[in-house]
N, C-alpha and C. Protein backbone atom coordinates (compact mmCIF):
# COMPACT_ATOMS: atom_id res chain seq x y z
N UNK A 1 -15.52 7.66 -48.34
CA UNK A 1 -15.17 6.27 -48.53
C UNK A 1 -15.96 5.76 -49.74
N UNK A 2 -15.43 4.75 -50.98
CA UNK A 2 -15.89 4.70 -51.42
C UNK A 2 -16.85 3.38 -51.39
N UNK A 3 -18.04 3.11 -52.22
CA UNK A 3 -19.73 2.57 -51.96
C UNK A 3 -18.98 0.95 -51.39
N UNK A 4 -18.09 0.45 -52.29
CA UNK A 4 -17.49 -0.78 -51.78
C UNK A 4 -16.88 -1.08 -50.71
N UNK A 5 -15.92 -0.20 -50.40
CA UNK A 5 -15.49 0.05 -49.33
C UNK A 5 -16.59 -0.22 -47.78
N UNK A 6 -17.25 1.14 -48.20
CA UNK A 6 -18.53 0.82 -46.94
C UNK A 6 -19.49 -0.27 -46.95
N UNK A 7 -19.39 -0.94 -48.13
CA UNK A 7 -19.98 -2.39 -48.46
C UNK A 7 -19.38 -3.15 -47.49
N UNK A 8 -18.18 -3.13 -47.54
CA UNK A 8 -17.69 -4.00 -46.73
C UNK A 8 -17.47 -4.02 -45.51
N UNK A 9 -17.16 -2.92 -44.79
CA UNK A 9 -17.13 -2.41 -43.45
C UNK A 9 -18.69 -3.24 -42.84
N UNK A 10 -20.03 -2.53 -43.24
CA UNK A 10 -21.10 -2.96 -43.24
C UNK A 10 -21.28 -4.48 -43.14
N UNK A 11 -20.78 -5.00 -44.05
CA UNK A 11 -20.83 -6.60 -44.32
C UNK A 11 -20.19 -7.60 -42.67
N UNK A 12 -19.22 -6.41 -42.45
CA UNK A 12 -18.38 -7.38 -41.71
C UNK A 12 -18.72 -6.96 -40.10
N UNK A 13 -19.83 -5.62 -40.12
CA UNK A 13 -20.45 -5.34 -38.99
C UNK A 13 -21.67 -6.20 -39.05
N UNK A 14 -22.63 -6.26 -39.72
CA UNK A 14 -23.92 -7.23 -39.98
C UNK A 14 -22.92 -8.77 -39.81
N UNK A 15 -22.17 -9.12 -39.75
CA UNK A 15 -21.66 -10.53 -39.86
C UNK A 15 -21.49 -10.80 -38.31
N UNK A 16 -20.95 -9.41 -37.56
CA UNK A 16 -20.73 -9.57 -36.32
C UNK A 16 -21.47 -9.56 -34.99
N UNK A 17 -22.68 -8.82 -35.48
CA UNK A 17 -23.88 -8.17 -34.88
C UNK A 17 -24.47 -9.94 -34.82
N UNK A 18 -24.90 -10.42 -36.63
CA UNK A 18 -25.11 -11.99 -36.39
C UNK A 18 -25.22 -13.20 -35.61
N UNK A 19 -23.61 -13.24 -35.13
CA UNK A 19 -23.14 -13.96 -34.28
C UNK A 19 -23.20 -13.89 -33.16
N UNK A 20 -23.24 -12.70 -32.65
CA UNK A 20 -23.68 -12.22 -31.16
C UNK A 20 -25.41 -12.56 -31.08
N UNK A 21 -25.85 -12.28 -31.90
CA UNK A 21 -27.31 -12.63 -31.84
C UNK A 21 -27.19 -13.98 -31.38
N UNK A 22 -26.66 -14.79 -32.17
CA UNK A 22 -27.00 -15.86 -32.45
C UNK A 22 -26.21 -16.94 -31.08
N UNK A 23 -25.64 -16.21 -30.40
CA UNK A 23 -24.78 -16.47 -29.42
C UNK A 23 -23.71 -18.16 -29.53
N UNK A 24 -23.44 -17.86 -31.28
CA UNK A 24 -22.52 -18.55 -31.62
C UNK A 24 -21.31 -18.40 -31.47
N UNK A 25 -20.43 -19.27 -31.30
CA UNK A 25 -19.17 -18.59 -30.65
C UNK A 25 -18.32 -19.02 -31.86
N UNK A 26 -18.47 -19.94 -32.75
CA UNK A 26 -17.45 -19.52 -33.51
C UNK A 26 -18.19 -19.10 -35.25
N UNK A 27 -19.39 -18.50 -34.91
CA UNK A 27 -19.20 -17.41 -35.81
C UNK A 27 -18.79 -16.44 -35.25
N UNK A 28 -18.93 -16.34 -34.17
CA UNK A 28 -18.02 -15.37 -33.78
C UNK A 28 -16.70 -14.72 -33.54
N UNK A 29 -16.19 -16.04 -33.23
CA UNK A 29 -15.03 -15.97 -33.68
C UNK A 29 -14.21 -16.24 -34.98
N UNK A 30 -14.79 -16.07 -36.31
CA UNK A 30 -14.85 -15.90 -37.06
C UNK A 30 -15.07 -14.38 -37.84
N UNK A 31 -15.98 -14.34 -37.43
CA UNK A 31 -16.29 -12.69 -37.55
C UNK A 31 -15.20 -11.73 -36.79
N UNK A 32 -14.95 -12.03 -35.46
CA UNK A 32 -13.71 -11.35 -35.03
C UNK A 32 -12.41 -11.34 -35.45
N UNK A 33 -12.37 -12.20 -36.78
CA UNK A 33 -11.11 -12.39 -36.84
C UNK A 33 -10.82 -11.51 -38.26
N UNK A 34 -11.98 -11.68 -39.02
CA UNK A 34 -12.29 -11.56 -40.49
C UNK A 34 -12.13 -9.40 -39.70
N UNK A 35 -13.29 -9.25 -38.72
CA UNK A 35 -12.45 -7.87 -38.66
C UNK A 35 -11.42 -7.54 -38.45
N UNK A 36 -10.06 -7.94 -37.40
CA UNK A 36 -9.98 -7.79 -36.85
C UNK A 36 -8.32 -7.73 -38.22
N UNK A 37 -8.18 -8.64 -38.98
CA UNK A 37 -7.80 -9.17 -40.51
C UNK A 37 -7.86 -7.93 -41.38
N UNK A 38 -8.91 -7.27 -41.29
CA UNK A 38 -9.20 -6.28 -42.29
C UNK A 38 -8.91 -4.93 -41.64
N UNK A 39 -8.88 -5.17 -40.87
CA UNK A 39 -8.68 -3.78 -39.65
C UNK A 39 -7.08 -3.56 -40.08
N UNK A 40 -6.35 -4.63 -40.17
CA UNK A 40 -5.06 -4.52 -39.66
C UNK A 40 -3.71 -5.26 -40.72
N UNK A 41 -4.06 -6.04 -41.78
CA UNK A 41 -3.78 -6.96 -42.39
C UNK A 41 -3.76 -6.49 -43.87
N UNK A 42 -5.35 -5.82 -44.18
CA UNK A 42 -5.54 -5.91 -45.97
C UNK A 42 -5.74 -4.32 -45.89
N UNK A 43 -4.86 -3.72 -47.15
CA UNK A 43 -4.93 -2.57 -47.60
C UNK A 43 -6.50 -1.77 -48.14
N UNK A 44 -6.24 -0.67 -47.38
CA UNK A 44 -7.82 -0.06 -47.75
C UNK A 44 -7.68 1.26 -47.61
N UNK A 45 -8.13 2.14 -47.77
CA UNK A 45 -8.59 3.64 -47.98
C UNK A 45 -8.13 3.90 -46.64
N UNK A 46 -7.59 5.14 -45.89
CA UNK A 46 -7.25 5.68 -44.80
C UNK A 46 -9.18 5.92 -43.89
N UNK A 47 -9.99 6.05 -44.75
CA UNK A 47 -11.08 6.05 -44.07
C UNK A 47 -11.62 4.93 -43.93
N UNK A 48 -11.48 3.74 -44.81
CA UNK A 48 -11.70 2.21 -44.58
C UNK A 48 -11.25 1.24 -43.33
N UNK A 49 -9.84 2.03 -43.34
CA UNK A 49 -9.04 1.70 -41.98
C UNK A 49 -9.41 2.00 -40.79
N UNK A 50 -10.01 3.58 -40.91
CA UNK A 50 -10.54 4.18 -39.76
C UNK A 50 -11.50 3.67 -39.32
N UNK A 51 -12.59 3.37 -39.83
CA UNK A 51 -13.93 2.63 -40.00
C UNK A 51 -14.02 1.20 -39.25
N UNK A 52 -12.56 0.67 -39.78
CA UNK A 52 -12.75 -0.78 -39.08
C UNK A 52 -12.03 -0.76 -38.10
N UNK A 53 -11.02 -0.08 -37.71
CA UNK A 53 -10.56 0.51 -36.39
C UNK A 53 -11.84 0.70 -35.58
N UNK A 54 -12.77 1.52 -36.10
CA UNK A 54 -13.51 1.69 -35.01
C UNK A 54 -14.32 0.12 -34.71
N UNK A 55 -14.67 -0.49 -35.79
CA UNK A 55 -15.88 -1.26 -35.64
C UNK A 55 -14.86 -2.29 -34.62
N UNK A 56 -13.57 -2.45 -34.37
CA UNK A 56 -12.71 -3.36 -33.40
C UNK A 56 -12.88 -3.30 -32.45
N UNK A 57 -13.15 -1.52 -31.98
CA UNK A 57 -13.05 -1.09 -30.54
C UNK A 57 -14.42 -1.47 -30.39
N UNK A 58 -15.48 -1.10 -31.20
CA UNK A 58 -16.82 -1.47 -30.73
C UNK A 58 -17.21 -3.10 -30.31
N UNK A 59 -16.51 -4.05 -31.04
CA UNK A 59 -16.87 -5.37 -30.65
C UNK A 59 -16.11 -5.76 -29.28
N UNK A 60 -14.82 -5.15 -29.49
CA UNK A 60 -13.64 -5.44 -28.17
C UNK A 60 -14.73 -5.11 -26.95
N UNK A 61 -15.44 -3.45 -27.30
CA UNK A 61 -16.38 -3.25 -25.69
C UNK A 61 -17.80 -4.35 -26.17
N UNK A 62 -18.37 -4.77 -26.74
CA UNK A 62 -19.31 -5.42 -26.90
C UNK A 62 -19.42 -6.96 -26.41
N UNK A 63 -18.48 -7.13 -26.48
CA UNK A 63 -18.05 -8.67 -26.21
C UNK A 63 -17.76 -9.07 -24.43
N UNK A 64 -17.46 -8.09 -23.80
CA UNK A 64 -17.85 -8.56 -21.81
C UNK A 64 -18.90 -9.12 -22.41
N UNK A 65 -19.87 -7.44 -22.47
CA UNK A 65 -21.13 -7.74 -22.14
C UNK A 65 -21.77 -8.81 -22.94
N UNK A 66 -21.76 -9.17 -23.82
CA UNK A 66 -22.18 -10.88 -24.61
C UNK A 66 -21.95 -11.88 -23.57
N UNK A 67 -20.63 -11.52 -23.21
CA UNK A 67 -20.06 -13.16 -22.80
C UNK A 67 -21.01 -12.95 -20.92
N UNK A 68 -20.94 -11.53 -20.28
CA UNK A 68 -21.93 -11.74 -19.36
C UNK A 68 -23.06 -12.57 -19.58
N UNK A 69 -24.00 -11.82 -20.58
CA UNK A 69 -25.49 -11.87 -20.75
C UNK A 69 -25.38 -13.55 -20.69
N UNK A 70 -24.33 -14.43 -21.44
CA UNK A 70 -24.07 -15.72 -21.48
C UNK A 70 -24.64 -16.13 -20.07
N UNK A 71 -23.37 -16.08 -19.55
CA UNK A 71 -23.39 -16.58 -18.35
C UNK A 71 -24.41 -16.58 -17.53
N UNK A 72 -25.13 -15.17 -17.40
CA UNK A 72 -25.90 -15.06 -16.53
C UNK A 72 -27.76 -15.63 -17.04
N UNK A 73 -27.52 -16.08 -18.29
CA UNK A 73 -28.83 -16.26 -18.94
C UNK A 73 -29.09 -17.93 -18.93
């Protein structure tokens, strides 16, 4: 993949990781969308695609457990 490419993948994982920290919900939902946009929407490298494919599935399972820790905190 090339350096930009993973620039961006990166960018839009650190953006998402962020928001969960920050237990903002609409950076977060912001960030979910901006992946979720790039995942599926804007043309990129077959490994760029793959990449943010994955980083979808990772927030899709990441996100119960956020919205638990919410609740229960």
């Amino acid at each position: 993949m090339p350096p930009g490419e993973a620039q961006r993948v990166q960018r839009l994982h650190d953006q998402l990781l962020a928001a969960l920290q920050a237990r903002d919900r609409r950076a977060l939902r912001s960030a979910r969308q901006a992946v979720l946009e790039a995942a599926l929407v804007q043309p990129g490298s077959p490994a760029e695609r793959s990449a943010l494919r994955a980083l979808a599935w990772r927030m899709a399972a990441l996100l119960p457990a956020a919205i638990r820790r919410g609740q229960n905190g």
